[in-house]
C-alpha atoms as a PDB file:
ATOM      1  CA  UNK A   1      68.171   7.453-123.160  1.00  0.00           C
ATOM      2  CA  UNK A   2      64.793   7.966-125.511  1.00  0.00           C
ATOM      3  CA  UNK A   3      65.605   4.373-126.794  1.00  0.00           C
ATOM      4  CA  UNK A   4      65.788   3.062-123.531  1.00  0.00           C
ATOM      5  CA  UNK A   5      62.462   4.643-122.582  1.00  0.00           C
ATOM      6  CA  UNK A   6      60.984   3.799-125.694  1.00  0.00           C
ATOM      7  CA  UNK A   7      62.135   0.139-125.412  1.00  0.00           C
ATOM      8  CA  UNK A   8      60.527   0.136-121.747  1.00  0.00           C
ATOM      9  CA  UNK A   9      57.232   2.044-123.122  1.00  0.00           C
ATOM     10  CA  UNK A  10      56.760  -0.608-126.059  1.00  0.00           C
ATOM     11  CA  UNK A  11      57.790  -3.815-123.046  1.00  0.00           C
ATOM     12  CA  UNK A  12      54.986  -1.715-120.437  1.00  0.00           C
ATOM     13  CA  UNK A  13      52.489  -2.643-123.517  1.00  0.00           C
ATOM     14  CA  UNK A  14      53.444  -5.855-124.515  1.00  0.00           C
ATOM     15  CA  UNK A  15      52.976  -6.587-120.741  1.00  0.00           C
ATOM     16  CA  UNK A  16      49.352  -4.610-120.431  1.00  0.00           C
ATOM     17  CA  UNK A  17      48.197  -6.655-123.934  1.00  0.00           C
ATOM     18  CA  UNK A  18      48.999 -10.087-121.762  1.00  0.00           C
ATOM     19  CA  UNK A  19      47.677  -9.233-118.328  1.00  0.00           C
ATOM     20  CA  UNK A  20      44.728  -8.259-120.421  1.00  0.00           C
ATOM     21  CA  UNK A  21      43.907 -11.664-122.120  1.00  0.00           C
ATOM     22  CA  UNK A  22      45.202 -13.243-118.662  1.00  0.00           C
ATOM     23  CA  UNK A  23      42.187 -11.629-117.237  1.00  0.00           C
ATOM     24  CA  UNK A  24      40.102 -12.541-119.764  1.00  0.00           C
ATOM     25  CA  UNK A  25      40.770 -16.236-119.337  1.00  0.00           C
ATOM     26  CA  UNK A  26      40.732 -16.045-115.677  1.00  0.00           C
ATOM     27  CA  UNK A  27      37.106 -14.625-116.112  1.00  0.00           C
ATOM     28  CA  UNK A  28      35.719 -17.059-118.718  1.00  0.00           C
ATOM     29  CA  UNK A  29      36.984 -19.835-116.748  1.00  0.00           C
ATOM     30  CA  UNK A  30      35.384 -19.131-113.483  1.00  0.00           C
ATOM     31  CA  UNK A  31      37.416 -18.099-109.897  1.00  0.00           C
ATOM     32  CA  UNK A  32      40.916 -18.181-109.459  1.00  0.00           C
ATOM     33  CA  UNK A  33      42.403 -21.209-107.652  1.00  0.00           C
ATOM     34  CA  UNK A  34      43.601 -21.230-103.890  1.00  0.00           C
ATOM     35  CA  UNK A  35      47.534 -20.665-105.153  1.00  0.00           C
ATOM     36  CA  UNK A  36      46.430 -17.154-107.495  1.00  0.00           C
ATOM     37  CA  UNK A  37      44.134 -15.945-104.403  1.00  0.00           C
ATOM     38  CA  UNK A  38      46.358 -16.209-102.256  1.00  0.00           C
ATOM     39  CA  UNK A  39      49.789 -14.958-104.636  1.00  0.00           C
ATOM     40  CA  UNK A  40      47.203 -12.160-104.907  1.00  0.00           C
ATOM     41  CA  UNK A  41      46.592 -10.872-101.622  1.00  0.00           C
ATOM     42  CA  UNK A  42      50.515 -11.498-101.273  1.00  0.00           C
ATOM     43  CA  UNK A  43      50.982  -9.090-104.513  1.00  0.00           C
ATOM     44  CA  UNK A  44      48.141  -6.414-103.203  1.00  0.00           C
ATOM     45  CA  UNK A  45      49.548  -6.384 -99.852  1.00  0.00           C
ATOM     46  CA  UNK A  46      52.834  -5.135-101.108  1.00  0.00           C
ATOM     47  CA  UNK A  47      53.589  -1.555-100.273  1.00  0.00           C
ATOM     48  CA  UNK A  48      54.512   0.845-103.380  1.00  0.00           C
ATOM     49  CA  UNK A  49      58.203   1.949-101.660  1.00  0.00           C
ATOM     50  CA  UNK A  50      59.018  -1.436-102.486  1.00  0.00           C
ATOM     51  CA  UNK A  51      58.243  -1.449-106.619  1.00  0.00           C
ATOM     52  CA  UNK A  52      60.966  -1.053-108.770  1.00  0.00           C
ATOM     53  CA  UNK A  53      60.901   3.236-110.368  1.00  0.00           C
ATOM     54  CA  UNK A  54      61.384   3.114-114.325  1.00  0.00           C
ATOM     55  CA  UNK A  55      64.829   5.231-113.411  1.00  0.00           C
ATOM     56  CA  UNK A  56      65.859   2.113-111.985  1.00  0.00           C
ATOM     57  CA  UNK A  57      65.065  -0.350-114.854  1.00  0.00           C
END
């Protein structure tokens, strides 16, 4: 089980590090185009009971 969490933790990172630079791009380069606005609001309108829990990974 703590190698299964830690595996998870070190994948939660890995994931933070990319949507990081992803940002960073997306902000250097100017506005998002129509297709990321709009998978955005899709994304942001999503309610939390729906996410996926850890315990389920």
């Amino acid at each position: 089980m703590e190698t299964e969490t830690k595996s998870i933790n070190e994948k939660l990172i890995r994931l933070a590090k990319d949507v990081e630079l992803i940002k960073n791009i997306l902000m250097s380069e100017g506005e998002l185009t129509d297709y990321a606005k709009t998978e955005l609001v899709k994304a942001r309108a999503e309610k939390e009971e729906n996410y996926t829990s850890l315990e389920d990974l």
